[in-house]
Protein backbone atom coordinates (compact mmCIF):
# COMPACT_ATOMS: atom_id res chain seq x y z
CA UNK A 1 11.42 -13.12 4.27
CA UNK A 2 11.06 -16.57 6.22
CA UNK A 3 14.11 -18.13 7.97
CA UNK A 4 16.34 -18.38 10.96
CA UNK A 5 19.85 -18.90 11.37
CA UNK A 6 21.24 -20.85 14.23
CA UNK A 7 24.00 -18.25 15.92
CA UNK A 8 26.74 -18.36 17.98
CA UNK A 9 27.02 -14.48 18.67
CA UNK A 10 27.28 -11.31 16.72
CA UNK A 11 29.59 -8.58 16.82
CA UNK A 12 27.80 -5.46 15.52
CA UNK A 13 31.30 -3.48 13.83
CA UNK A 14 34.00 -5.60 13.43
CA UNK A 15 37.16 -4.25 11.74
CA UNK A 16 38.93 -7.54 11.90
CA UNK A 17 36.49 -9.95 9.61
CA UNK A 18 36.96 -8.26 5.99
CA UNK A 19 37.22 -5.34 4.44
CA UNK A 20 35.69 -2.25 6.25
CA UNK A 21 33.35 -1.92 8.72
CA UNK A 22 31.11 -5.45 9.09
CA UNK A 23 28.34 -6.97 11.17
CA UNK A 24 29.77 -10.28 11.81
CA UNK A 25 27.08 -13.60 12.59
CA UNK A 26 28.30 -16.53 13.77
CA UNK A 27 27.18 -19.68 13.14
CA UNK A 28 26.59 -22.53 15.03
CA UNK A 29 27.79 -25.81 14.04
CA UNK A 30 30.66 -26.90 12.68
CA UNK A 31 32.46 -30.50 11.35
CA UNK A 32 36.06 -29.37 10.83
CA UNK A 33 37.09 -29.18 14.69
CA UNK A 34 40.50 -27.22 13.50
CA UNK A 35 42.97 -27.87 16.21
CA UNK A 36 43.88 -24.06 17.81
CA UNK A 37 40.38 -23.19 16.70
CA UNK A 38 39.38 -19.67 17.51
CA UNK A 39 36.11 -20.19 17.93
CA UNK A 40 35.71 -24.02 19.45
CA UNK A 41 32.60 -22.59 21.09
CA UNK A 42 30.90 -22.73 17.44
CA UNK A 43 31.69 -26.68 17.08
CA UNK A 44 28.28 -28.25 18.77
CA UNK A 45 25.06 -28.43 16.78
CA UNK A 46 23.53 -28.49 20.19
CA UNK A 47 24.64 -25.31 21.15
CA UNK A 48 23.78 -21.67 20.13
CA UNK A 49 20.23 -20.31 19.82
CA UNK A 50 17.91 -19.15 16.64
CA UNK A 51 17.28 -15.76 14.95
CA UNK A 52 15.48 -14.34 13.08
CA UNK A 53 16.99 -12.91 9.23
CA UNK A 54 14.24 -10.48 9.21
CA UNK A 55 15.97 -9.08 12.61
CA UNK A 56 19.35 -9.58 11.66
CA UNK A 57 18.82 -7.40 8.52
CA UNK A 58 17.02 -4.89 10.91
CA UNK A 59 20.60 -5.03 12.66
CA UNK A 60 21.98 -4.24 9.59
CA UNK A 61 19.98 -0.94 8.06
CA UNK A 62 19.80 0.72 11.82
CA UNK A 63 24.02 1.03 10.82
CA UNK A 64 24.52 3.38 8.48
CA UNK A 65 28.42 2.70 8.81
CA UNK A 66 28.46 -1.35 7.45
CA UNK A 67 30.28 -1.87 4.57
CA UNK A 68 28.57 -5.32 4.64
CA UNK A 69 28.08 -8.39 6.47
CA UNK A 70 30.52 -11.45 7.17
CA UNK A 71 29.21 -15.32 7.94
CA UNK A 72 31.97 -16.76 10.42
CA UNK A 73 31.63 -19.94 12.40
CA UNK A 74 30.70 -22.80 12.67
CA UNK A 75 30.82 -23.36 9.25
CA UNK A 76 28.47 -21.00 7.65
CA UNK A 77 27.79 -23.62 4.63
CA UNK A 78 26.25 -26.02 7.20
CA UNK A 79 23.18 -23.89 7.06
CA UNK A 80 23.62 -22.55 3.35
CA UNK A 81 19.70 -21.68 2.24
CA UNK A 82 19.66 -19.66 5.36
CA UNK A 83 22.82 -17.42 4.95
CA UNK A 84 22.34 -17.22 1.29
CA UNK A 85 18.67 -15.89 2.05
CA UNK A 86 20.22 -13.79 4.26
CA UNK A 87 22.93 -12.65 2.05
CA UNK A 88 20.42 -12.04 -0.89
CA UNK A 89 18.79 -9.29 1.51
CA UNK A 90 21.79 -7.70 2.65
CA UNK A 91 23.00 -7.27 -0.77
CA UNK A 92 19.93 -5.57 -1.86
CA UNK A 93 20.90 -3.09 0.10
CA UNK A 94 23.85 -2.58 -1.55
CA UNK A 95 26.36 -4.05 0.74
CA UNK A 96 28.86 -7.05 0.21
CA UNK A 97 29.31 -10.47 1.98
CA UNK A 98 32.58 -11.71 3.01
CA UNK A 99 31.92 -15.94 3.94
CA UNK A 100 34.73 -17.89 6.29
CA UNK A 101 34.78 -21.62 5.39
CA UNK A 102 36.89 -24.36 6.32
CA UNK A 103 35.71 -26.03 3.02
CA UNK A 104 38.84 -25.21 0.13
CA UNK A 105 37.00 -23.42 -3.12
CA UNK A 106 37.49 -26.60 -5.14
CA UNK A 107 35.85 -28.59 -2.65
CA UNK A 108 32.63 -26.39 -2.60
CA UNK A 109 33.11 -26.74 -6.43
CA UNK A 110 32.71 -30.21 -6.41
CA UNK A 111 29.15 -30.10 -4.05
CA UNK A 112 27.20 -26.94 -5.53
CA UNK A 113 25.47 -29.08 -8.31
CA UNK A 114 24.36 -32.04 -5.57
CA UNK A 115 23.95 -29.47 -2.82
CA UNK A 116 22.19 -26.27 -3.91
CA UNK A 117 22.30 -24.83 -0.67
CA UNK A 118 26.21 -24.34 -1.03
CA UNK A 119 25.58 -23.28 -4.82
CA UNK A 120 23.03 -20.75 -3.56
CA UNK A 121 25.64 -19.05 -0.83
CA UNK A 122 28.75 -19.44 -2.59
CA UNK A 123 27.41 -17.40 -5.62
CA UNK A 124 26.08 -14.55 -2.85
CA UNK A 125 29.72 -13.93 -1.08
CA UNK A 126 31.73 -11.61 -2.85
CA UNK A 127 34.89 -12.75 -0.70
CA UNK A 128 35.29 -15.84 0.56
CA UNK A 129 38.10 -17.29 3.03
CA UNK A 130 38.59 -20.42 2.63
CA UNK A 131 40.38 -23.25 4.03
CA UNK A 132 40.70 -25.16 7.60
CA UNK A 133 42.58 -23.55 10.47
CA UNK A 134 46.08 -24.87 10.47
CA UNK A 135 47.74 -24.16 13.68
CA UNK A 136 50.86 -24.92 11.81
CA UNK A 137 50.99 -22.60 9.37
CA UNK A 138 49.19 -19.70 12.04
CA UNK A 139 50.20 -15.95 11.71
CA UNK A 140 49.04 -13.03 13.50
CA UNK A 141 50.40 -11.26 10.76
CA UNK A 142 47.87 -12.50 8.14
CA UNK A 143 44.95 -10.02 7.05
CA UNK A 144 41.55 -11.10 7.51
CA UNK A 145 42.81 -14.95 8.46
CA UNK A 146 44.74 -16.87 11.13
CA UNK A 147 46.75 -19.54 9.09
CA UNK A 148 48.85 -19.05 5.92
CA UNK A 149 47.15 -22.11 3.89
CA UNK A 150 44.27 -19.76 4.39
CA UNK A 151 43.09 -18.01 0.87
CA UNK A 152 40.73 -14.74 0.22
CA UNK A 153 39.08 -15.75 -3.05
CA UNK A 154 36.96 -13.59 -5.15
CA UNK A 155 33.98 -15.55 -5.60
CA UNK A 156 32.85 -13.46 -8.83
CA UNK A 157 36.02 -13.43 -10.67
CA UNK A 158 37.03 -16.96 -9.75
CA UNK A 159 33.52 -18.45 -11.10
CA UNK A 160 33.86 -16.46 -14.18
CA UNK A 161 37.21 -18.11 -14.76
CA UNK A 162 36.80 -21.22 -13.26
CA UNK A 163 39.62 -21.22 -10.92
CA UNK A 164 40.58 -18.92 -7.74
CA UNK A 165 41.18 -15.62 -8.11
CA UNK A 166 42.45 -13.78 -4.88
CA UNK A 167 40.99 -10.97 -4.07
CA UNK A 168 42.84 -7.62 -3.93
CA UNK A 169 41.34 -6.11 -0.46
């Protein structure tokens, strides 16, 4: 498979990004600027460097402990063929995808039939956690997100029934 992803970082087991034990990739690039932003490193286009999929998804089968994978930011739809390519690969090998967005469900909704890239990754995550950063509504008491407003959706079941399901993880 051809492609590279532009990355912040990676963490290699992360307990703290979904459900079970994940390989987390960060992307690089981001529009939503969320004030309190854990990751403000992630914001610049100009930053971050390219990889490989191919040697992510080496990453990935040399750890027999993943549950699966999770696309953090940046804003993971920015580069949408790329992490859905990458997402298609990973779940081949029989492991889920868990997306972070600051883009609601609805509005990804509204873009997948003009913007096929978004169509193509939304319909690869299994869980997705939508929703800008609001350092408002923040809680450190919140599983698998920083701000209340915050939702984990179950892409599958919500795009059977054409509305947001949240997931039970």
């Amino acid at each position: 498979m051809e492609g590279k992803i532009k990355i912040a970082g990676i963490i290699k087991e992360s307990i703290v990004d979904g459900p079970g034990i994940r390989l987390v990739i960060f992307t690089q690039g981001c529009v939503h600027n969320c004030i309190g932003c854990h990751n403000p490193e992630t914001h610049s286009f100009s930053n971050g460097y390219y990889m490989d999929i191919d040697k992510i998804v080496k990453m990935v089968k040399r750890d027999p402990l993943l549950d699966g994978i999770t696309l953090s930011g940046g804003e993971p739809f920015h580069q949408g063929k790329v992490c859905a390519i990458l997402a298609n690969e990973i779940k081949k090998m029989g492991l889920n995808i868990v997306t972070y967005t600051g883009y609601t469900f609805e509005d990804l909704m509204k873009e997948i039939d003009i913007n096929s890239s978004w169509k193509e990754l939304l319909y690869e995550t299994d869980i997705l956690i939508d929703g800008r950063f609001d350092i408002e509504k923040k809680s450190l008491l919140l599983k698998f997100r920083g701000s209340e407003n915050q939702r984990i959706i179950d892409v599958k079941s919500s795009l059977e029934k054409n509305r947001v399901i949240i997931a039970d993880i």
